[in-house]
C-alpha atoms as a PDB file:
ATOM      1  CA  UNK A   1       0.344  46.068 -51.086  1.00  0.00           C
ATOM      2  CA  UNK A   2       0.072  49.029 -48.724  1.00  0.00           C
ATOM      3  CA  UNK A   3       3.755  50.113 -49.064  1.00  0.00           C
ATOM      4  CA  UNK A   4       3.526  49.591 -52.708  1.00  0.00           C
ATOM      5  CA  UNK A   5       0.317  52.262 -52.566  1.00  0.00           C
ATOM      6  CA  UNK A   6       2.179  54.708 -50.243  1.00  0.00           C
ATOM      7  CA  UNK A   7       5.429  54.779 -52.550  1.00  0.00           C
ATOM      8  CA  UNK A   8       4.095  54.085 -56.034  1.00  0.00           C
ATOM      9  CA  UNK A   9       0.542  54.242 -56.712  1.00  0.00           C
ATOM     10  CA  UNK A  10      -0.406  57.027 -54.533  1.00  0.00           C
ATOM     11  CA  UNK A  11       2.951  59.268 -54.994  1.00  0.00           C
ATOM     12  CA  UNK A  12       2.541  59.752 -50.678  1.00  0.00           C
ATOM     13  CA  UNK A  13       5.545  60.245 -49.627  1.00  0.00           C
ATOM     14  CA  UNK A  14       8.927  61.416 -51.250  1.00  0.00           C
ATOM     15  CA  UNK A  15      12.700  60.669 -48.995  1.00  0.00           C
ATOM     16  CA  UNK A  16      14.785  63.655 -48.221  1.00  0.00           C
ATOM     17  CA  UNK A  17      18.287  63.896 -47.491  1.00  0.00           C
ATOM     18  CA  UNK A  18      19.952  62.147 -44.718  1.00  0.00           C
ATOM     19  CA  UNK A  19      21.460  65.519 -43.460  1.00  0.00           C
ATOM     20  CA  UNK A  20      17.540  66.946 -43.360  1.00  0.00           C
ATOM     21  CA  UNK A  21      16.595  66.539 -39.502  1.00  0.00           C
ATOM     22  CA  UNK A  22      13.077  68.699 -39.275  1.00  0.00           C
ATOM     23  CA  UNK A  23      12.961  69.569 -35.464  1.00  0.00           C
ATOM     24  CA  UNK A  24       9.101  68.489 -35.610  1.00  0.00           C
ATOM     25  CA  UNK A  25       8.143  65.126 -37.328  1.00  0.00           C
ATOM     26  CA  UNK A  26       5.351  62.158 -36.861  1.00  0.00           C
ATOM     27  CA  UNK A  27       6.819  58.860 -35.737  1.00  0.00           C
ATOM     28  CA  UNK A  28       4.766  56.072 -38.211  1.00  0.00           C
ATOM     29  CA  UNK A  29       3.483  52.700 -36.677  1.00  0.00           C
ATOM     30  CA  UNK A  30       1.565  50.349 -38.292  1.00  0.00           C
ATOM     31  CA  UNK A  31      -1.645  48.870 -37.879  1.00  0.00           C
ATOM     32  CA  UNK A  32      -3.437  45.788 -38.525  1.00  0.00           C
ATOM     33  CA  UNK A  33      -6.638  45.524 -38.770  1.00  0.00           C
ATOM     34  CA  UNK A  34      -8.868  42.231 -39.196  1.00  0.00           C
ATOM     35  CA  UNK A  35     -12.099  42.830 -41.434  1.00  0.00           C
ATOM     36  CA  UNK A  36     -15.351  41.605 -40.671  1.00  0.00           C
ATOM     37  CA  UNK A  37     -15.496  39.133 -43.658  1.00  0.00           C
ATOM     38  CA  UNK A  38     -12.350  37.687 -42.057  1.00  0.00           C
ATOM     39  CA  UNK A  39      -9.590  39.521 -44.628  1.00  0.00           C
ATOM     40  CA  UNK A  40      -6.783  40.741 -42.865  1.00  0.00           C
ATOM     41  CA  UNK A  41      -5.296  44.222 -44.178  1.00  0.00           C
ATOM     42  CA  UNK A  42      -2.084  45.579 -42.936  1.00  0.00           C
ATOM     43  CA  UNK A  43      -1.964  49.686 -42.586  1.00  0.00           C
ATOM     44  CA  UNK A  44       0.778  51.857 -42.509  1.00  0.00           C
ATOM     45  CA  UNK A  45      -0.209  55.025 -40.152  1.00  0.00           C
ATOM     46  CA  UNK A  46       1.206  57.914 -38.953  1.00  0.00           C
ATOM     47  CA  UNK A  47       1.868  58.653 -35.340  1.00  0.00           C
ATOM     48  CA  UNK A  48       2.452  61.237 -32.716  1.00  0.00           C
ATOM     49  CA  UNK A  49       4.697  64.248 -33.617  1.00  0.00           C
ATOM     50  CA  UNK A  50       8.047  64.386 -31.907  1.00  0.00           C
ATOM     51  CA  UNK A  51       7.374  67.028 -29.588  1.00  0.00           C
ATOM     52  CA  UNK A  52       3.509  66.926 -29.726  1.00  0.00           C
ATOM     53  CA  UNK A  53       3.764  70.434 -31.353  1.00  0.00           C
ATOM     54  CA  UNK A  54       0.582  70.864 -33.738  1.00  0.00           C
ATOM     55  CA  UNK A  55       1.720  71.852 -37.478  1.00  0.00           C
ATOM     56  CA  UNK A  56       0.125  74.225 -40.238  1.00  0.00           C
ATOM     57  CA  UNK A  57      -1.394  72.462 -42.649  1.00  0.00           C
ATOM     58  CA  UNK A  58      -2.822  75.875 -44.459  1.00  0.00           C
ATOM     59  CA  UNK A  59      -6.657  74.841 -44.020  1.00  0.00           C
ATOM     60  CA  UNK A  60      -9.205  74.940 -41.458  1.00  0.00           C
ATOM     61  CA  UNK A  61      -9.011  71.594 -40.046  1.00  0.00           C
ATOM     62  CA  UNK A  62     -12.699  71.360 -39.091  1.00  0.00           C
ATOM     63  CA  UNK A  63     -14.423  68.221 -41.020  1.00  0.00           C
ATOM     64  CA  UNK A  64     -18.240  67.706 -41.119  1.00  0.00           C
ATOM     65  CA  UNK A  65     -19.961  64.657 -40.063  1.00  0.00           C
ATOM     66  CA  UNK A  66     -23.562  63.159 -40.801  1.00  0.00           C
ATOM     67  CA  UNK A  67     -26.100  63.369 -38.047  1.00  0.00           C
ATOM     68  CA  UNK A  68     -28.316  60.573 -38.483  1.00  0.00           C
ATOM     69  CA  UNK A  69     -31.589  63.095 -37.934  1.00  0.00           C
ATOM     70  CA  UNK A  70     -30.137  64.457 -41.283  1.00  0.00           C
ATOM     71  CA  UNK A  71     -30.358  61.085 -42.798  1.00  0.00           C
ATOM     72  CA  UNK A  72     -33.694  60.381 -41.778  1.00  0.00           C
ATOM     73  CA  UNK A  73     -34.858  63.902 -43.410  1.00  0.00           C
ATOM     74  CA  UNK A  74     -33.288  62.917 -46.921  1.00  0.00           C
ATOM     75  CA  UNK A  75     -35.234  59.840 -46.888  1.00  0.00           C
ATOM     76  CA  UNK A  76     -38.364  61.288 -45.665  1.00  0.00           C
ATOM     77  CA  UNK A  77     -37.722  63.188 -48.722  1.00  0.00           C
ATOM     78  CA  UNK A  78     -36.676  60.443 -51.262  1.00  0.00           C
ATOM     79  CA  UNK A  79     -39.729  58.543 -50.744  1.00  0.00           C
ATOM     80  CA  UNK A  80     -41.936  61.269 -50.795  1.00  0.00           C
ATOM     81  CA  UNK A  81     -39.937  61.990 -54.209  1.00  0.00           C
ATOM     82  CA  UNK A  82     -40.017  57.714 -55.126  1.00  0.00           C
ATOM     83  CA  UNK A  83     -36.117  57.950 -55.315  1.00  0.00           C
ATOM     84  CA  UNK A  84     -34.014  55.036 -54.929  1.00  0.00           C
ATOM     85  CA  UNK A  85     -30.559  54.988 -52.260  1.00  0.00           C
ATOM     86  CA  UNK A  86     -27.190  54.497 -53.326  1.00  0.00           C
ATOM     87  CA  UNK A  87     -23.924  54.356 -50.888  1.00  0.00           C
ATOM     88  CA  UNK A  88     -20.680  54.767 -52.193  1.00  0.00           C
ATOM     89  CA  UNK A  89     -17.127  54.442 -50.986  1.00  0.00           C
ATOM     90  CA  UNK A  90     -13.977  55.798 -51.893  1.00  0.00           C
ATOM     91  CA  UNK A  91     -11.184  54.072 -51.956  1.00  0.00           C
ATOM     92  CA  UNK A  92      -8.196  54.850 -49.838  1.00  0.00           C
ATOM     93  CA  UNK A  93      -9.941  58.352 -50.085  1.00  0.00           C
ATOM     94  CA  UNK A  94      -7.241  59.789 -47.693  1.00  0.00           C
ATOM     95  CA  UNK A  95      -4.537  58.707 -49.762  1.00  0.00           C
ATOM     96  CA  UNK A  96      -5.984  60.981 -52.709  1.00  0.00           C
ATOM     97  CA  UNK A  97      -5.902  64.074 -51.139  1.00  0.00           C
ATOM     98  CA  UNK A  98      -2.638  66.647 -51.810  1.00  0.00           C
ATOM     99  CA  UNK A  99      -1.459  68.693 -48.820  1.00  0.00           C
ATOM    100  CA  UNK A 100      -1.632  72.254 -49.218  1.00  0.00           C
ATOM    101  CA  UNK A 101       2.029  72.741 -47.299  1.00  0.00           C
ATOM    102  CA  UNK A 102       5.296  71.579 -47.213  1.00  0.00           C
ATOM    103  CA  UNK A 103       7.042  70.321 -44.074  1.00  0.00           C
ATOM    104  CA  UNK A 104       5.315  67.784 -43.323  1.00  0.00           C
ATOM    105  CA  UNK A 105       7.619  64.827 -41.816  1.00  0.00           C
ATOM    106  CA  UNK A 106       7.438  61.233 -41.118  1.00  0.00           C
ATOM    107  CA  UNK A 107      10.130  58.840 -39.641  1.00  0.00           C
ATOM    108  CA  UNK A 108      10.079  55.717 -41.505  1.00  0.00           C
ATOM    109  CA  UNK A 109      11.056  52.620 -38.939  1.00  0.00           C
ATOM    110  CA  UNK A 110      13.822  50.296 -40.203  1.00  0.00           C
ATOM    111  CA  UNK A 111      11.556  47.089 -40.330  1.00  0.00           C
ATOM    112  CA  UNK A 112       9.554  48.895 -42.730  1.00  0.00           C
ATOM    113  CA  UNK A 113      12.370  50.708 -44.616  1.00  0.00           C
ATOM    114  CA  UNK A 114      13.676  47.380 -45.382  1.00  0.00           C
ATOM    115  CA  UNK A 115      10.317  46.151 -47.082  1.00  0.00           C
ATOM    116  CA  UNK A 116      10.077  49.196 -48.949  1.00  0.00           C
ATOM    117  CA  UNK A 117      13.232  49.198 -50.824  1.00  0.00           C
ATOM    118  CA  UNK A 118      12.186  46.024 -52.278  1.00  0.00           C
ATOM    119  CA  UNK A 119       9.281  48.600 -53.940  1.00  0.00           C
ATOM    120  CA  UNK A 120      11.669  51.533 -54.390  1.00  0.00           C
ATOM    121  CA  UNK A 121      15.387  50.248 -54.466  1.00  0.00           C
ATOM    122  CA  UNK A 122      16.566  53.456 -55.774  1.00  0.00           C
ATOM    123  CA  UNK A 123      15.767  54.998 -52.255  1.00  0.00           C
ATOM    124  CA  UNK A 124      18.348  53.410 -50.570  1.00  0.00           C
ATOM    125  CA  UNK A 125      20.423  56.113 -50.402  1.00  0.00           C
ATOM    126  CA  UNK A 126      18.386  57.968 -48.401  1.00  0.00           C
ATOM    127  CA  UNK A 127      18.097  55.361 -45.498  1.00  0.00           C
ATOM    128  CA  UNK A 128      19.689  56.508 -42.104  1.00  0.00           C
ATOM    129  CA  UNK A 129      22.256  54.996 -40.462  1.00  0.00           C
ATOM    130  CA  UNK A 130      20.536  53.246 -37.880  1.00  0.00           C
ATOM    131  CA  UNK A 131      18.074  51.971 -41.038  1.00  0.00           C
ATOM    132  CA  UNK A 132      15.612  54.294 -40.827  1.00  0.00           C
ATOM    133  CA  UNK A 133      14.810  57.111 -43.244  1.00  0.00           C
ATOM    134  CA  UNK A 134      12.843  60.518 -43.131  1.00  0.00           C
ATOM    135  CA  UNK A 135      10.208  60.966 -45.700  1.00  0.00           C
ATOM    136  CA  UNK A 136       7.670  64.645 -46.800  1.00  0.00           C
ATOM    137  CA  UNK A 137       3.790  63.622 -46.999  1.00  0.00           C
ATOM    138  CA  UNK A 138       2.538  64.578 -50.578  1.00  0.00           C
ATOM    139  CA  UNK A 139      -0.521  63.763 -49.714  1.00  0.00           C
ATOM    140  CA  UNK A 140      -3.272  63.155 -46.161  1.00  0.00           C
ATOM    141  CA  UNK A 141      -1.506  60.139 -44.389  1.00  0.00           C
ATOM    142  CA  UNK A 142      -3.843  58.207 -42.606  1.00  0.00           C
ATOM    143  CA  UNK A 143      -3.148  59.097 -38.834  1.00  0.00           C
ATOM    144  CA  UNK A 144      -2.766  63.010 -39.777  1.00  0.00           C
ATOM    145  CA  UNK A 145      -4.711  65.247 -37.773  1.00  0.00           C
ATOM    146  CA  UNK A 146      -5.514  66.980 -40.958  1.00  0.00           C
ATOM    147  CA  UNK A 147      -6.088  64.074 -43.132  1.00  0.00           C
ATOM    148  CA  UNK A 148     -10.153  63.903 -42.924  1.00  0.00           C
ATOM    149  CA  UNK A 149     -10.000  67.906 -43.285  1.00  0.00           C
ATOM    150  CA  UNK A 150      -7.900  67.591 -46.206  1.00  0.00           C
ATOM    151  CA  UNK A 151     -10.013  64.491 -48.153  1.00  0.00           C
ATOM    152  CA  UNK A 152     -12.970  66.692 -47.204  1.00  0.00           C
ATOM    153  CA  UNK A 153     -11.632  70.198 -49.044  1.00  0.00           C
ATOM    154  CA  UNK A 154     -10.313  67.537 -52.095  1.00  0.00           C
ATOM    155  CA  UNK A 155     -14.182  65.881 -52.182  1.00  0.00           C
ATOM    156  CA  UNK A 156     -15.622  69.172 -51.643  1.00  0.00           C
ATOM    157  CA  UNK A 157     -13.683  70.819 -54.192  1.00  0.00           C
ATOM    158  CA  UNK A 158     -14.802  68.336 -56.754  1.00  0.00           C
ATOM    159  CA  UNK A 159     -18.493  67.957 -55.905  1.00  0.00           C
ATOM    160  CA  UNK A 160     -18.894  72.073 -56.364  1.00  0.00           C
ATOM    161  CA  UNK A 161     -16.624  72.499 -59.031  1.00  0.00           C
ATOM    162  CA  UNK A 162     -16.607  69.378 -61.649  1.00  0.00           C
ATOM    163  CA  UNK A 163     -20.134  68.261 -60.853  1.00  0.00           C
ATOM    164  CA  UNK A 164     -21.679  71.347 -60.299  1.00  0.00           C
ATOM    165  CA  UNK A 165     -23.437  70.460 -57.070  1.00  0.00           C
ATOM    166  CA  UNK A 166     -24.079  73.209 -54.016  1.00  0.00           C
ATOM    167  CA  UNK A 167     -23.232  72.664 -50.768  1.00  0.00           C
ATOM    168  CA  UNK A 168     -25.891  73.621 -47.687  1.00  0.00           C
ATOM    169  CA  UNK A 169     -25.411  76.723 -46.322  1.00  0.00           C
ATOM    170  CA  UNK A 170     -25.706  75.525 -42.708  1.00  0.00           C
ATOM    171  CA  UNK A 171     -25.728  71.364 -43.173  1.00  0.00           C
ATOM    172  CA  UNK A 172     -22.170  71.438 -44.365  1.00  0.00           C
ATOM    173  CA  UNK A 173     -22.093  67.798 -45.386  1.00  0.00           C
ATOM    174  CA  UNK A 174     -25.179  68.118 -47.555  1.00  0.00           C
ATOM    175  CA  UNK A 175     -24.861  68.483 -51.614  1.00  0.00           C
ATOM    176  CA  UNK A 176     -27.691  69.308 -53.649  1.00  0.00           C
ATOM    177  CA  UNK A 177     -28.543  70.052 -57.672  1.00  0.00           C
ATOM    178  CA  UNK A 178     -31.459  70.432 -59.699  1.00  0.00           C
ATOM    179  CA  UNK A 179     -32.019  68.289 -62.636  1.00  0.00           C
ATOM    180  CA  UNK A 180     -34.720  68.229 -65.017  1.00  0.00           C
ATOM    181  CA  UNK A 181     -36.891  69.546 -62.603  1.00  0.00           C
ATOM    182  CA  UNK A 182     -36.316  67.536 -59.746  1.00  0.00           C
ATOM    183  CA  UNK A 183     -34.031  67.790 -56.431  1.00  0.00           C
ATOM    184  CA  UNK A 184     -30.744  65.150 -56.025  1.00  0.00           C
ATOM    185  CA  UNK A 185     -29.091  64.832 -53.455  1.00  0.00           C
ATOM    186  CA  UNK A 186     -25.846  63.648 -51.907  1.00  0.00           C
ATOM    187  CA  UNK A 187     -24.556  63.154 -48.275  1.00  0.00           C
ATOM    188  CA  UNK A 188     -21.188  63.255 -47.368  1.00  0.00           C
ATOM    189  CA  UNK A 189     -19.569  61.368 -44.160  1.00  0.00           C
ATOM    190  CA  UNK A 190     -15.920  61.298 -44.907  1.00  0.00           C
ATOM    191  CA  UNK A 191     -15.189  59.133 -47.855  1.00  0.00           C
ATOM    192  CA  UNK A 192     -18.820  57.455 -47.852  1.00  0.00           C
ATOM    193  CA  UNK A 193     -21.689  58.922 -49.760  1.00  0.00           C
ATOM    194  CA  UNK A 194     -25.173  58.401 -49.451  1.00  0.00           C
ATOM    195  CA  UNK A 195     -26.990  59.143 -53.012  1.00  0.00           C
ATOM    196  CA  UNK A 196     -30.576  59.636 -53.527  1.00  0.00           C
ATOM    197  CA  UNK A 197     -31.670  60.216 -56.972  1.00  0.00           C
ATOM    198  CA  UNK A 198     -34.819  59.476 -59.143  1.00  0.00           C
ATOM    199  CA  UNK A 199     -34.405  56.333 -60.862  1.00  0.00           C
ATOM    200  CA  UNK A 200     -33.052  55.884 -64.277  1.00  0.00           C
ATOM    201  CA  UNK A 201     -32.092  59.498 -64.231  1.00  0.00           C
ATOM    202  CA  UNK A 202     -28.388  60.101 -66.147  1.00  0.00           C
ATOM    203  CA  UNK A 203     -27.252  62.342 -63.242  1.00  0.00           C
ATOM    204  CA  UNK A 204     -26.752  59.469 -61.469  1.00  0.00           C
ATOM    205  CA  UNK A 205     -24.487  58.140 -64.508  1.00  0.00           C
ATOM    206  CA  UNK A 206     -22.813  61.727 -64.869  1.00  0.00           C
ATOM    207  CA  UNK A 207     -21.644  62.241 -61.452  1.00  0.00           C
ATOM    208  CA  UNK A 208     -20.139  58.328 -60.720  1.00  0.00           C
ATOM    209  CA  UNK A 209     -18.581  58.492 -63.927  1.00  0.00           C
ATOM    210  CA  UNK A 210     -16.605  61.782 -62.789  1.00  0.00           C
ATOM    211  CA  UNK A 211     -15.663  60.942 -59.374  1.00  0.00           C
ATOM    212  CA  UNK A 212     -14.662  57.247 -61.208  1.00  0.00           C
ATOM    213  CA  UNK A 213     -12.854  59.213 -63.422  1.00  0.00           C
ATOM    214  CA  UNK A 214     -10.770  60.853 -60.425  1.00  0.00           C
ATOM    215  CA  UNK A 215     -10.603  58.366 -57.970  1.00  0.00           C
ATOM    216  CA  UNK A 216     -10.676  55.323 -59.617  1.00  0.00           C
ATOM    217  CA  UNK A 217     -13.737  52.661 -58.950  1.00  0.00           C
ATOM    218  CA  UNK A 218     -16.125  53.152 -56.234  1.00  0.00           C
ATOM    219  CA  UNK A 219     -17.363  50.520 -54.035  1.00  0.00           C
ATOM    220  CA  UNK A 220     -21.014  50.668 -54.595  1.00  0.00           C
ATOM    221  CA  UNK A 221     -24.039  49.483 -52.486  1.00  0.00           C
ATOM    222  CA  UNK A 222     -27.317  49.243 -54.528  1.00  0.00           C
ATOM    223  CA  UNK A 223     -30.684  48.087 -53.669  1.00  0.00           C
ATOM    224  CA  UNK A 224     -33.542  47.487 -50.742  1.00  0.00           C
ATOM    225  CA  UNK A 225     -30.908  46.878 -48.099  1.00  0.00           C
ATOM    226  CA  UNK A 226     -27.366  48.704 -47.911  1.00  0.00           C
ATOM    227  CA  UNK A 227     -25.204  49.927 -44.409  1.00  0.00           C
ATOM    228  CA  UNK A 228     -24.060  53.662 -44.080  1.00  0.00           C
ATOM    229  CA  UNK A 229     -22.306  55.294 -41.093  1.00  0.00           C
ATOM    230  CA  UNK A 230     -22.835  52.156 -39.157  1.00  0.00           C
ATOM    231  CA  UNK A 231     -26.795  51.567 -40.061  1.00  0.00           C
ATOM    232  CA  UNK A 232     -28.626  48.947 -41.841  1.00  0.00           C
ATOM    233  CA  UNK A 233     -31.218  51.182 -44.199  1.00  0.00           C
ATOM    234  CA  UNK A 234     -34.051  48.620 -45.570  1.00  0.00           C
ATOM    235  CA  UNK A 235     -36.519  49.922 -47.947  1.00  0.00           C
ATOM    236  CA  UNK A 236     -39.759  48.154 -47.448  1.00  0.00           C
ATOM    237  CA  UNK A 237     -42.207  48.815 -50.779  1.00  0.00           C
ATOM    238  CA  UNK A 238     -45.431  47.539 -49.357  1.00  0.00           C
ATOM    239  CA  UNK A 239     -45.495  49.976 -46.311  1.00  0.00           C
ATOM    240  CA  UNK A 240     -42.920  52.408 -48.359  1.00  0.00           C
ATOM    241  CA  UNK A 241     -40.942  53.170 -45.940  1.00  0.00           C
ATOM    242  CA  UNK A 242     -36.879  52.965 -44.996  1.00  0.00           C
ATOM    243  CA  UNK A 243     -36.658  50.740 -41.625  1.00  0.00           C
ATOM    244  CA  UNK A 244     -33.083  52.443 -40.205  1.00  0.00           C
ATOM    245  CA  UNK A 245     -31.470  50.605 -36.859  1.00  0.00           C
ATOM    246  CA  UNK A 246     -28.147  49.393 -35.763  1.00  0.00           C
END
């Protein structure tokens, strides 16, 4: 299923030429990783360069994170303003983000070259002669040092642009839009947003069906108790409040 994502679904990766030897390229190793609900998922992930030697990617690799005093001010906020919380998740965000420059190199290891020809049979004439085979990212391979920088330009991009939403001029991960009168808001960590609206209002509608739209379907955590970056938020009614802890 991963391969099948790198070479098909997701357009990653394209092979070059078996006479195209890049004097810098990431080694790829995989991963895997056993979920808390006790699913297993195998990941493909890119490595080390050859030589260590750190590439142009043609943006400013700096990515914003959430600090959870930030958190606690948007829900000071949304239950001052009776808004309800929504997280939601991109999937296989990294995967969905284009590079900005060519170049980029990965060394395919013949174990995994041999599963993915089952997927992409025509690429066999690409493989090496000790089985292995060179490929060009298309788009932010997991393991990338630009990869988070890259989903976060492709996210950003979209939340400005297609949804019409402003970013903070100092809290970088911190989108905000009037509607109808009334603040919403929308904090980004990575490929996880947490969304506080009013309830029942159709921004909520209009922005998840764009990003949908995009990205295919979200996974989407609704209600009095959800988990972003790594805390269980519980809204408690009677004392109308949002208990946040570890």
């Amino acid at each position: 299923e991963e391969l099948k994502q790198i070479a098909v679904d997701y357009n990653l990766c394209s092979p070059v030429g078996c006479n195209v030897n890049p004097v810098d390229y990431h080694y790829s190793h995989d991963l895997f990783d056993i979920k808390d609900d006790g699913r297993k998922k195998a990941r493909l992930v890119v490595g080390l360069t050859r030589y260590g030697t750190k590439l142009d990617y043609g943006i400013d690799l700096f990515s914003p994170t959430i600090d959870v005093k930030l958190v606690k001010l948007i829900l000071s906020l949304g239950l001052e303003s009776k808004y309800e919380l929504s997280v939601w998740d991109i999937k296989g965000a990294f995967l969905k983000s284009p590079m900005y420059t060519k170049g980029v190199y990965v060394l395919l290891r013949a174990h995994v070259v041999k599963r993915l020809l089952k997927i992409r049979p025509e690429w066999k004439e690409y493989v090496r002669t000790d089985g292995s085979m060179m490929v060009e990212c298309n788009k932010a391979w997991y393991g990338l040092s630009a990869a988070a920088a890259l989903w976060n330009k492709e996210i950003h991009d979209t939340l400005v642009n297609q949804c019409g939403y402003k970013q903070h001029s100092k809290v970088k991960c911190l989108y905000t839009k009037q509607v109808q009168g009334v603040n919403c808001y929308i904090m980004l960590h990575v490929d996880d947003m947490g969304v506080l609206m009013p309830p029942d209002n159709i921004e909520y509608d209009r922005v998840k069906t764009i990003l949908e739209a995009k990205y295919d379907a979200m996974r989407i955590q609704t209600g009095d108790e959800v988990k972003y970056i790594g805390y269980e938020i519980k809204r408690n009614r009677l004392k109308n409040c949002f208990e946040v802890s570890m």
